[in-house]
C-alpha atoms as a PDB file:
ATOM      1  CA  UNK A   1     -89.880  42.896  39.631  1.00  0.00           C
ATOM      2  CA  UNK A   2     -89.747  46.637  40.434  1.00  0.00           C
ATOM      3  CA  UNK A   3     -88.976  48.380  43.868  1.00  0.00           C
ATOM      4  CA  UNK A   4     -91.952  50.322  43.183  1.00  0.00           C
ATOM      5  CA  UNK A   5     -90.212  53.440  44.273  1.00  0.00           C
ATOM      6  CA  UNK A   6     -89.163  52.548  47.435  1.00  0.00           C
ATOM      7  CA  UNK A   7     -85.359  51.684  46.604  1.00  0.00           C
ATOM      8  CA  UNK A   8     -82.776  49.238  46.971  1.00  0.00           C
ATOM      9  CA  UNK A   9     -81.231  48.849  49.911  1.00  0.00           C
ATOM     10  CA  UNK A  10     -77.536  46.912  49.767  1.00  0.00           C
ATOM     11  CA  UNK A  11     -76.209  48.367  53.625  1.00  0.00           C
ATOM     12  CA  UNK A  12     -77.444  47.204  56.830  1.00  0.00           C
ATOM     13  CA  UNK A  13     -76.085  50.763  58.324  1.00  0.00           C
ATOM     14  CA  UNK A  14     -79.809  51.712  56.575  1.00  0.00           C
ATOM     15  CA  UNK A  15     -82.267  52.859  59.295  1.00  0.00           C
ATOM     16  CA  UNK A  16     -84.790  50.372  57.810  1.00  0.00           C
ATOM     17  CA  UNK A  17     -82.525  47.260  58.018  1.00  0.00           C
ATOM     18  CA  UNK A  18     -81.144  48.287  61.875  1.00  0.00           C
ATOM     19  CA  UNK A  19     -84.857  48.919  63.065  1.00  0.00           C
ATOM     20  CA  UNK A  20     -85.858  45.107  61.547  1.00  0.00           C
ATOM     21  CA  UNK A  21     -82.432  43.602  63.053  1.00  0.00           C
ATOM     22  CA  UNK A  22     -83.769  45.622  66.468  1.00  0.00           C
ATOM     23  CA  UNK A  23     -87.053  43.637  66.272  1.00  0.00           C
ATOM     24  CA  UNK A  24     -85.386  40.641  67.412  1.00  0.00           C
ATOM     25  CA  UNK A  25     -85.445  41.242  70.794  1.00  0.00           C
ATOM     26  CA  UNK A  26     -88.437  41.297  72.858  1.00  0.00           C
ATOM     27  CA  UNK A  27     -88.581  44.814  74.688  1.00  0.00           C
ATOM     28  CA  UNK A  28     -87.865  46.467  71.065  1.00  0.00           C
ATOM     29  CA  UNK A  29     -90.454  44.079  69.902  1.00  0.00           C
ATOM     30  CA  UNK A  30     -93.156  45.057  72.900  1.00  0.00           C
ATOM     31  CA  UNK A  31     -92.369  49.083  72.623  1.00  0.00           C
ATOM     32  CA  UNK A  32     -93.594  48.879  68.851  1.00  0.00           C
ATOM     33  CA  UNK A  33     -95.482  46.084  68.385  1.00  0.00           C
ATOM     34  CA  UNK A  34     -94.301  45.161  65.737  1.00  0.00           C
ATOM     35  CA  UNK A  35     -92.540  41.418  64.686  1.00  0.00           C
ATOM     36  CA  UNK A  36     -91.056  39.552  61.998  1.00  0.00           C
ATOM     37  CA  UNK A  37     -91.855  36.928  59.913  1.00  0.00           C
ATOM     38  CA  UNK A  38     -90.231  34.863  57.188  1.00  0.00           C
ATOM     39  CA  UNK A  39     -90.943  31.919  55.216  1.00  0.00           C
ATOM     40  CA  UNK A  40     -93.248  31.183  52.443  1.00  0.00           C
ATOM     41  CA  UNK A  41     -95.995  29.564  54.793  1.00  0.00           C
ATOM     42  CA  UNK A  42     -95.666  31.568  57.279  1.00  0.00           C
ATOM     43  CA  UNK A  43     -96.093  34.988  55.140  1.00  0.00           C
ATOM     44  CA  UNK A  44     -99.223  33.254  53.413  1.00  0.00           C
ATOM     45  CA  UNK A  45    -101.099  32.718  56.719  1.00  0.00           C
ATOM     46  CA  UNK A  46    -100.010  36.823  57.738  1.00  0.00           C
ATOM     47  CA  UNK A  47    -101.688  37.424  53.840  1.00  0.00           C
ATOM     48  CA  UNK A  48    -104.313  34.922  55.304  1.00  0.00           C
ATOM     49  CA  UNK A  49    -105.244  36.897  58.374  1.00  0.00           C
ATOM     50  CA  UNK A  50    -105.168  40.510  56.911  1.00  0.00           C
ATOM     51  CA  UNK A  51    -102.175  40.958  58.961  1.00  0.00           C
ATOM     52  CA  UNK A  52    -100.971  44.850  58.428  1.00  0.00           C
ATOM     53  CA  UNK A  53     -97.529  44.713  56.885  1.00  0.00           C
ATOM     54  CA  UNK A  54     -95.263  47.468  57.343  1.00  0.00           C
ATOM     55  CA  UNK A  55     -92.117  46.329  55.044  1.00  0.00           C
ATOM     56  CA  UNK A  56     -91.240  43.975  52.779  1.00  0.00           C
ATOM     57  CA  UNK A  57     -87.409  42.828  52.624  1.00  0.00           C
ATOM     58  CA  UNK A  58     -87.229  41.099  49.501  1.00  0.00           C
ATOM     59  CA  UNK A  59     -83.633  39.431  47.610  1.00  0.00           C
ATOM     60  CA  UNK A  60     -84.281  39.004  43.972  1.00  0.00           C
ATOM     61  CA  UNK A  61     -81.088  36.465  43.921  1.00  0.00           C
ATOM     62  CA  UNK A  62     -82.976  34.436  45.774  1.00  0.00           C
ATOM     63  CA  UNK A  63     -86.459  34.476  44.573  1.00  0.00           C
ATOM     64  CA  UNK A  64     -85.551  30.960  42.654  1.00  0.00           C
ATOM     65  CA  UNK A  65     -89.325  29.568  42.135  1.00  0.00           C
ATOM     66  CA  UNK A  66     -91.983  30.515  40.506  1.00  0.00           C
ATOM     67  CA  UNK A  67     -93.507  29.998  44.292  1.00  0.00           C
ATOM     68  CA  UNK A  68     -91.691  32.714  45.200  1.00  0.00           C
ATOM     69  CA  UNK A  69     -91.638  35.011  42.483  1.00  0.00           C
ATOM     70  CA  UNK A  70     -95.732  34.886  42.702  1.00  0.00           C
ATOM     71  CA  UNK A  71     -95.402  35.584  46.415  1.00  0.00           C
ATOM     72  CA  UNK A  72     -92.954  38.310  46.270  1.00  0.00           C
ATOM     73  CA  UNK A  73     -95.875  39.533  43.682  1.00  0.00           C
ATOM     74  CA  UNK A  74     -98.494  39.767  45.572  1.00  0.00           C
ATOM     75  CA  UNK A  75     -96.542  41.260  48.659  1.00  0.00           C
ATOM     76  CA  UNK A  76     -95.558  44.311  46.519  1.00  0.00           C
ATOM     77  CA  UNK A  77     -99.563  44.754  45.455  1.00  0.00           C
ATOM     78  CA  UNK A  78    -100.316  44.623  49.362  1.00  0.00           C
ATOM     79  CA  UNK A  79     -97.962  47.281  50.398  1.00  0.00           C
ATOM     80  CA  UNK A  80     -98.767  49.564  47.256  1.00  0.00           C
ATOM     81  CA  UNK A  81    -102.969  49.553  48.500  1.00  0.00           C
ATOM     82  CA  UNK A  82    -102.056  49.605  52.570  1.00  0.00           C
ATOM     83  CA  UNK A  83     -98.825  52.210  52.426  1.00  0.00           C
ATOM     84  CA  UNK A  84     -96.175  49.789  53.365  1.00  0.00           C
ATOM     85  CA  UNK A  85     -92.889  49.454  52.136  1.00  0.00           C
ATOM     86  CA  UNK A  86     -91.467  47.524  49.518  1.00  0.00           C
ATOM     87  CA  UNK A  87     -87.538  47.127  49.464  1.00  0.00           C
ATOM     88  CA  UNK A  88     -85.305  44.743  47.389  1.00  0.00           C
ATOM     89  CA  UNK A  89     -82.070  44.255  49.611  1.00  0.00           C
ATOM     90  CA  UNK A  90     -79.088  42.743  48.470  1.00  0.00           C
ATOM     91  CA  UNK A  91     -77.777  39.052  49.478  1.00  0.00           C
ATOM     92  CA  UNK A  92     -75.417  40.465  51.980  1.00  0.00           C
ATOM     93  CA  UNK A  93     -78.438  42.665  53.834  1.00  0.00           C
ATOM     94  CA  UNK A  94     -80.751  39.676  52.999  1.00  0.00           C
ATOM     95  CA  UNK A  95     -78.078  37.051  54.694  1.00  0.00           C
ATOM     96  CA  UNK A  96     -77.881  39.607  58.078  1.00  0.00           C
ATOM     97  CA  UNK A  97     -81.867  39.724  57.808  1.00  0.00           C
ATOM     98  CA  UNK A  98     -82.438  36.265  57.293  1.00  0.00           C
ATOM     99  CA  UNK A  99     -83.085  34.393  61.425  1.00  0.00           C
ATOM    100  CA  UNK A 100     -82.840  30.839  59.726  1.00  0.00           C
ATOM    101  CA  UNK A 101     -80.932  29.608  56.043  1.00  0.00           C
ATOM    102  CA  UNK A 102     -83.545  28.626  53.295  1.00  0.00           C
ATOM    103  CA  UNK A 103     -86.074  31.095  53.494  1.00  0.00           C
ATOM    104  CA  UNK A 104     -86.458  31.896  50.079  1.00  0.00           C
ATOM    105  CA  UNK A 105     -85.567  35.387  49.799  1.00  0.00           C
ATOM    106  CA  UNK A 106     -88.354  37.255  51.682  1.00  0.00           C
ATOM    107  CA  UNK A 107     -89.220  38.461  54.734  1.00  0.00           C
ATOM    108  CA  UNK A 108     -92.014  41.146  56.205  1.00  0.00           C
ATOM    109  CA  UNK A 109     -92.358  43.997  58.992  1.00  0.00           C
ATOM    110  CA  UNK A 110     -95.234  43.241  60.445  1.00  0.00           C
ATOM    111  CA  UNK A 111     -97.769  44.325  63.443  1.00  0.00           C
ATOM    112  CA  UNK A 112     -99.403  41.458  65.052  1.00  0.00           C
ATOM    113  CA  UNK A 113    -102.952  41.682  66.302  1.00  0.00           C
ATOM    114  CA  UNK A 114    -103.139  41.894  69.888  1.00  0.00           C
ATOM    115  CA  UNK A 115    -105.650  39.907  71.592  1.00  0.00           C
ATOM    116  CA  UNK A 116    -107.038  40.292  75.713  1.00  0.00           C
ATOM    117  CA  UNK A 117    -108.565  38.709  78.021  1.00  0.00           C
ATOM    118  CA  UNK A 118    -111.379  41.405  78.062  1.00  0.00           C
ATOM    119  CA  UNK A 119    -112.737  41.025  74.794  1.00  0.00           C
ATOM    120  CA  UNK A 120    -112.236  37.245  74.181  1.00  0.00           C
ATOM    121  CA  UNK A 121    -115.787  34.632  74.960  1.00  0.00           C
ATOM    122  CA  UNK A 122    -114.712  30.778  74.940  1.00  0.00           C
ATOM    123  CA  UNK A 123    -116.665  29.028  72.306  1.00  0.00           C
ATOM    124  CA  UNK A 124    -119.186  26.808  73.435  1.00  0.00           C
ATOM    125  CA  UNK A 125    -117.931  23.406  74.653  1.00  0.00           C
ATOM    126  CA  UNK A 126    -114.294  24.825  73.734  1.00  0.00           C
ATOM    127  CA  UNK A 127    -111.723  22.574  74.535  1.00  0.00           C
ATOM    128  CA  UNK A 128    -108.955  25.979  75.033  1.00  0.00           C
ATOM    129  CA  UNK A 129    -105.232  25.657  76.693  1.00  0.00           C
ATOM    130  CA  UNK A 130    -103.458  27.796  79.257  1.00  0.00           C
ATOM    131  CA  UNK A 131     -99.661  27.827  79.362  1.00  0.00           C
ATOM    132  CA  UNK A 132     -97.929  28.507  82.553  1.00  0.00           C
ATOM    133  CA  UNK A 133     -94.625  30.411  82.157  1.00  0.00           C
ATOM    134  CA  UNK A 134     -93.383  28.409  79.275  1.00  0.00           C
ATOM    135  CA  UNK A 135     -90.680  30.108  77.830  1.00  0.00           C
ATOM    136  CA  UNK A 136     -89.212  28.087  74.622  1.00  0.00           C
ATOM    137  CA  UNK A 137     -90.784  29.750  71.452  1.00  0.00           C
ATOM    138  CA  UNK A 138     -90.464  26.190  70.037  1.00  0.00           C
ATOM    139  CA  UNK A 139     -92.620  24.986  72.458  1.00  0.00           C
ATOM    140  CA  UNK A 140     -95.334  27.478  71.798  1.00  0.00           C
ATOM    141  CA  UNK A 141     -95.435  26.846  68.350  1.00  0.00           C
ATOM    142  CA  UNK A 142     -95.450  22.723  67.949  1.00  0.00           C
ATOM    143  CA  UNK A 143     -98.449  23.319  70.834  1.00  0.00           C
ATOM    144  CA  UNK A 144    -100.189  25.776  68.281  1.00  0.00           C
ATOM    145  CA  UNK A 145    -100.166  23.099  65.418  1.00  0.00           C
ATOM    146  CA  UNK A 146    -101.021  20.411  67.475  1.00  0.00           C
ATOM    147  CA  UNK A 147    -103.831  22.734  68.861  1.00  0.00           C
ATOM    148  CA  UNK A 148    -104.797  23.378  65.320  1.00  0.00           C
ATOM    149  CA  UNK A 149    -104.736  19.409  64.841  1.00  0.00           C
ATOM    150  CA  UNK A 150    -106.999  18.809  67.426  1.00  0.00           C
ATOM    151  CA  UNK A 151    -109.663  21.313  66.854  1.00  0.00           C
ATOM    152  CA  UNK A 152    -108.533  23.763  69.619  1.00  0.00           C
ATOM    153  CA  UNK A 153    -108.698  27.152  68.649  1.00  0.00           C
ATOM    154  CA  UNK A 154    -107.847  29.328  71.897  1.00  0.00           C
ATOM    155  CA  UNK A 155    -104.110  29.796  73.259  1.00  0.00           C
ATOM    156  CA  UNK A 156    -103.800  31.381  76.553  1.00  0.00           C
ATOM    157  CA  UNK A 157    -100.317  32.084  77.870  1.00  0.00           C
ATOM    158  CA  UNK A 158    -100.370  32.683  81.785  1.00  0.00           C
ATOM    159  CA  UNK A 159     -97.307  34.596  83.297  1.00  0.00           C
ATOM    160  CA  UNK A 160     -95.702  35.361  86.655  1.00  0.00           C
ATOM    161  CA  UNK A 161     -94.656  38.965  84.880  1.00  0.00           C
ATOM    162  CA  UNK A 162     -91.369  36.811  84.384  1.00  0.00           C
ATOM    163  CA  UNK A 163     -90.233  38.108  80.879  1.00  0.00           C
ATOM    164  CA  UNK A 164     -90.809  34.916  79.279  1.00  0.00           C
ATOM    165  CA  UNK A 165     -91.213  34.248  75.544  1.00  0.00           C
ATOM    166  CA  UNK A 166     -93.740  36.364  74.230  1.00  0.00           C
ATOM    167  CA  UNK A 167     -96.473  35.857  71.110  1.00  0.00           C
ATOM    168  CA  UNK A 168     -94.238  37.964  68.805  1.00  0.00           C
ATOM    169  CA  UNK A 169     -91.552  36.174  68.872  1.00  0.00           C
ATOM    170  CA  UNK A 170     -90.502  35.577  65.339  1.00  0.00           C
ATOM    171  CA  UNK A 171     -89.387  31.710  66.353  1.00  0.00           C
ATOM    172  CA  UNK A 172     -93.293  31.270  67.761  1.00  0.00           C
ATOM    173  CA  UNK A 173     -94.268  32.197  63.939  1.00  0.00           C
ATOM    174  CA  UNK A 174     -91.519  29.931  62.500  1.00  0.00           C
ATOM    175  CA  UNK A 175     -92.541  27.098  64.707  1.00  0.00           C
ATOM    176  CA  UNK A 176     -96.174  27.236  64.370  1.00  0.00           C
ATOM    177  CA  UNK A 177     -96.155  27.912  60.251  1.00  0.00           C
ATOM    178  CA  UNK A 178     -97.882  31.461  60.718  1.00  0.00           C
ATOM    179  CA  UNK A 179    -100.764  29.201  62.738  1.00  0.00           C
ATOM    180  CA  UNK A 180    -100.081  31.548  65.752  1.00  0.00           C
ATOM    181  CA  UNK A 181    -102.232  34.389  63.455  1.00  0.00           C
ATOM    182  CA  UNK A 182    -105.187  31.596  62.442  1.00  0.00           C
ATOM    183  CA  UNK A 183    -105.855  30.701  65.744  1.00  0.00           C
ATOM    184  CA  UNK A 184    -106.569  33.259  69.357  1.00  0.00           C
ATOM    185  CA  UNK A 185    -103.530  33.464  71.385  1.00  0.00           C
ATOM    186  CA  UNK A 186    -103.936  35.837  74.423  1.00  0.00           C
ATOM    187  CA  UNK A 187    -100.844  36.857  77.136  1.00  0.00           C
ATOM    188  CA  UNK A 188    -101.701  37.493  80.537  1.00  0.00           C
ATOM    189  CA  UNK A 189    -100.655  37.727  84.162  1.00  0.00           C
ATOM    190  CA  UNK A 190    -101.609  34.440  86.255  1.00  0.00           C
ATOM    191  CA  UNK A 191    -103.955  35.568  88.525  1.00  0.00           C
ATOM    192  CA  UNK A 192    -106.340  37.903  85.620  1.00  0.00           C
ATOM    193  CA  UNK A 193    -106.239  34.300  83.233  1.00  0.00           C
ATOM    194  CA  UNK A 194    -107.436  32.347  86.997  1.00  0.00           C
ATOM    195  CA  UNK A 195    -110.434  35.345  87.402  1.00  0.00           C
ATOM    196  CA  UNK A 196    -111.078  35.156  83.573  1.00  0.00           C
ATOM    197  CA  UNK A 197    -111.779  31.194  83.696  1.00  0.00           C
ATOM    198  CA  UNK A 198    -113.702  31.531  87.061  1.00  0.00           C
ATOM    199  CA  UNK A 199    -116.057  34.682  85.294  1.00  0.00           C
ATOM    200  CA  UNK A 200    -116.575  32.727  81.737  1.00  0.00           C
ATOM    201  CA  UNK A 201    -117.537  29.464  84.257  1.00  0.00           C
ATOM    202  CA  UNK A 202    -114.758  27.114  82.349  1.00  0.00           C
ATOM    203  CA  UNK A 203    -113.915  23.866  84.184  1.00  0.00           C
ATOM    204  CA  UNK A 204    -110.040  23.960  84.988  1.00  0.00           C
ATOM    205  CA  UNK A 205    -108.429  20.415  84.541  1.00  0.00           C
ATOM    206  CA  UNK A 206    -104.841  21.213  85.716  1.00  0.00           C
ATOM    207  CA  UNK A 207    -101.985  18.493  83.852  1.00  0.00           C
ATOM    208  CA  UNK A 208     -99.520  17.278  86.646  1.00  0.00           C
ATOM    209  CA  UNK A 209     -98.207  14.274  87.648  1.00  0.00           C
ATOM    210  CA  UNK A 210     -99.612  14.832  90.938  1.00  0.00           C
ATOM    211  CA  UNK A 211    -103.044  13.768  89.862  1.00  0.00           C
ATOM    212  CA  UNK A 212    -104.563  10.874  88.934  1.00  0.00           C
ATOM    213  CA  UNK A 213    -104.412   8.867  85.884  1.00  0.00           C
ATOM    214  CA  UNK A 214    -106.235  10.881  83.205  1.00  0.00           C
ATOM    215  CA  UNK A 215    -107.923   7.934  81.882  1.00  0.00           C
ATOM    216  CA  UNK A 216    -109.903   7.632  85.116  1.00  0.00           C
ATOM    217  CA  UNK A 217    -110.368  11.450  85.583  1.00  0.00           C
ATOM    218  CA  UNK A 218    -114.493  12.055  85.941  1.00  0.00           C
ATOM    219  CA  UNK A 219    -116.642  14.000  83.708  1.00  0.00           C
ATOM    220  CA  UNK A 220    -115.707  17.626  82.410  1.00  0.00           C
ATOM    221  CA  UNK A 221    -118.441  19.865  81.275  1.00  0.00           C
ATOM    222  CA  UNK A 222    -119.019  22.530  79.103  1.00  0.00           C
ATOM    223  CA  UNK A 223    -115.738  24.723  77.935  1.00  0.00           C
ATOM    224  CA  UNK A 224    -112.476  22.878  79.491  1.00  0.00           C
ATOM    225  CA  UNK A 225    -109.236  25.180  80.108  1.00  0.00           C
ATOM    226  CA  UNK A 226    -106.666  22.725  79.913  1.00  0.00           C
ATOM    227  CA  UNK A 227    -104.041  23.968  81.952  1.00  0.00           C
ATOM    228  CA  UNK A 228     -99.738  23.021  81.407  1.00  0.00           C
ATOM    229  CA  UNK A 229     -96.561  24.028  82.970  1.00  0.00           C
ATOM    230  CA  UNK A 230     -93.626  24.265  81.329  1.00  0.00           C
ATOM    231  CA  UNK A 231     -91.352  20.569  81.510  1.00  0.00           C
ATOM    232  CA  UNK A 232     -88.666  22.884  83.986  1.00  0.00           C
ATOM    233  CA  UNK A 233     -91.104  23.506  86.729  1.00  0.00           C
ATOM    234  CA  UNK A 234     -94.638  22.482  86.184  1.00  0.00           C
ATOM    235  CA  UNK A 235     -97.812  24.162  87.272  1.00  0.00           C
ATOM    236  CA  UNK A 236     -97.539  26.630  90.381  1.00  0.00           C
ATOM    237  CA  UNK A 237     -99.433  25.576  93.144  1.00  0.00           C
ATOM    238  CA  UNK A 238    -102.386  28.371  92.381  1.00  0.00           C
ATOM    239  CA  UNK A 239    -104.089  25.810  89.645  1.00  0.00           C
ATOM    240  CA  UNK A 240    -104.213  23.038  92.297  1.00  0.00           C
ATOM    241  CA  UNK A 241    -106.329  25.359  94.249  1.00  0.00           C
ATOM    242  CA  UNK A 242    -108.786  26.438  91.695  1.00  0.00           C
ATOM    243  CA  UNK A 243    -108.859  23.307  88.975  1.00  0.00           C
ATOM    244  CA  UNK A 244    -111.941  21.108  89.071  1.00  0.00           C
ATOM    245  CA  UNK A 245    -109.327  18.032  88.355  1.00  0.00           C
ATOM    246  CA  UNK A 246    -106.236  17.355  88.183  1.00  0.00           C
ATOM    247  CA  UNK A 247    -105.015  15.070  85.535  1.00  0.00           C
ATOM    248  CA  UNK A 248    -101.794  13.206  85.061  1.00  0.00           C
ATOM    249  CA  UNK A 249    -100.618  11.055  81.597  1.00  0.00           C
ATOM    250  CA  UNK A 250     -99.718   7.841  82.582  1.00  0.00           C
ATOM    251  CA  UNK A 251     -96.012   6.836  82.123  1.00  0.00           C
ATOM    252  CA  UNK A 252     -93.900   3.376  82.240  1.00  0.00           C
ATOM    253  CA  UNK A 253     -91.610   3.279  84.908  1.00  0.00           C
ATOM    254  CA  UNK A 254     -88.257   5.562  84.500  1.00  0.00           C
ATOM    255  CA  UNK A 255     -90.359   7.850  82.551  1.00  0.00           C
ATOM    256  CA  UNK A 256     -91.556  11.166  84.227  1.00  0.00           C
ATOM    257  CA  UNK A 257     -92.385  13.787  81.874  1.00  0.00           C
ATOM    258  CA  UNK A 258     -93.125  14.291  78.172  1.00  0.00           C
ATOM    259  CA  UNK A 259     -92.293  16.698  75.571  1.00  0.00           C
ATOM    260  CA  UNK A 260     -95.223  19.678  76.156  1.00  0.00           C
ATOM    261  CA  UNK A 261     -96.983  19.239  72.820  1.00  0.00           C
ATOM    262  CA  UNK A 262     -96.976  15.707  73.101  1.00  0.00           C
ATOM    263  CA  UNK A 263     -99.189  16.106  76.192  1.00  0.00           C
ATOM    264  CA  UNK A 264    -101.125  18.805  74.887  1.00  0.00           C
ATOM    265  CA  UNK A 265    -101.914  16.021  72.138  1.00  0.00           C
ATOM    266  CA  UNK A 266    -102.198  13.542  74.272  1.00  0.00           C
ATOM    267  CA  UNK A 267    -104.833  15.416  76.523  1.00  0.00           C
ATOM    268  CA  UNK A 268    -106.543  16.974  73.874  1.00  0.00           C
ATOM    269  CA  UNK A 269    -107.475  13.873  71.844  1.00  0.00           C
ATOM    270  CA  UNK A 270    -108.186  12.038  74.756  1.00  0.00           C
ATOM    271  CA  UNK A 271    -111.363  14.645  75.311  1.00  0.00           C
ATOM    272  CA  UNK A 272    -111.933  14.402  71.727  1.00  0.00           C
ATOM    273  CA  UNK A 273    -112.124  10.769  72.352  1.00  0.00           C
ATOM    274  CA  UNK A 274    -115.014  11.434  75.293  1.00  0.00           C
ATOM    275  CA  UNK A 275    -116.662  13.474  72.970  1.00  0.00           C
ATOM    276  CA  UNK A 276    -116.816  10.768  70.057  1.00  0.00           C
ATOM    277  CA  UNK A 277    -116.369  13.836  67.875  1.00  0.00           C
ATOM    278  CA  UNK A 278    -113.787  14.987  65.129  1.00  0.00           C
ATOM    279  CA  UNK A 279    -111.661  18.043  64.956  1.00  0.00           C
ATOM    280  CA  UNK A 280    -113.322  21.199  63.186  1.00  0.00           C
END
């Protein structure tokens, strides 16, 4: 495999390799929008999506599988017809690179689309989910797959301007396998994602254990936002104020809260369930 002119790199003093390492944290992240990603699923769904790639990092010591060698392939043909970069770094680089052991030897520069509130239409009868403040990149991403599970295809993340985990993240793409770029994942602040549902006429149903059992909660028309707080804090009182029901997942005694995706899933399938249909 060649470096197709775009050389070797084997310090992390390079500009290239300080500039990735800089991408970890979030404001760097925000000024350029740009993020990283790593893993063999994960790069497939950015190849997937006709996500722009900037640079490829790629260790030949540990392209070990033909998986990866193909891959690795196909990466250099991208950047040669787009203008990216292509650089083979050595194991030391590649080990300073590297957010997580077993990653087979590549990882990409990439700029994530960015999706708003002003351009995105529910789809009809959407069953779409609104984070509250939720700040554990984990989190995000097991509630992305379990999204993509269920048929759900629209992530809204509501904030309080509280610098919490952001779309980027490289641990969002880790945790959702590169899903976070197959389905619509918007961030905004609280009260434009409250105006947004109100103007595209989406019935709230706010998840808290202050409501009642979810098994008895009425009828829900048309697109359904389901709204979650995080497991810290819960929903702010705003959602109580402008849900059209409020929802809670029954629990056994001594229990009083549930992982996040497990309630997303729970919640999800449950109006699956209404609908007697089956995920897209």
């Amino acid at each position: 495999m060649s470096d197709t002119g775009h050389g070797h790199i084997s310090s992390t003093r390079n500009p290239r390799i300080r500039h990735a390492l800089r991408l970890r944290q979030s404001a760097y992240r925000r000024a350029h929008r740009q993020t990283l990603a790593e893993g063999y699923r994960e790069i497939e769904a950015v190849l997937r999506n006709g996500v722009p790639i900037q640079t490829v990092f790629a260790c030949e010591e540990l392209l070990l599988t033909p998986e990866g060698t193909e891959l690795a392939a196909r990466l250099q043909s991208r950047t040669q017809t787009s203008g990216g970069r292509f650089h083979t770094v050595s194991r030391h680089v590649y080990g300073r690179l590297a957010m997580r052991a077993s990653v087979g030897g590549l990882l990409v520069e990439i700029k994530p689309p960015v999706h708003s509130l002003r351009g995105l239409v529910p789809h009809p009868n959407e069953r779409l989910v609104v984070l509250e403040d939720v700040d554990k990149p984990g989190n995000i991403g097991a509630v992305l797959r379990t999204m993509r599970a269920a048929g759900s295809s629209t992530l809204i993340l509501a904030t309080h301007g509280r610098g919490g985990t952001d779309l980027m993240n490289p641990n969002v793409i880790r945790a959702s396998v590169g899903l976070c770029f197959d389905l619509r994942c918007v961030e905004a602040p609280v009260e434009e994602v409250v105006g947004w549902l109100n103007r595209q006429q989406c019935t709230v149903l706010a998840v808290s254990p202050e409501g009642r059992s979810l098994y008895r909660t009425g009828g829900l028309p048309g697109t359904v936002a389901c709204v979650f707080g995080s497991e810290a804090t819960g929903l702010s009182p705003i959602w109580r104020d402008v849900a059209h029901a409020v929802a809670a997942i029954p629990m056994t005694p001594g229990m009083d809260s549930l992982n996040l995706s497990v309630s997303v899933a729970v919640v999800l399938y449950e109006l699956l369930r209404r609908g007697l249909s089956e995920p897209d």
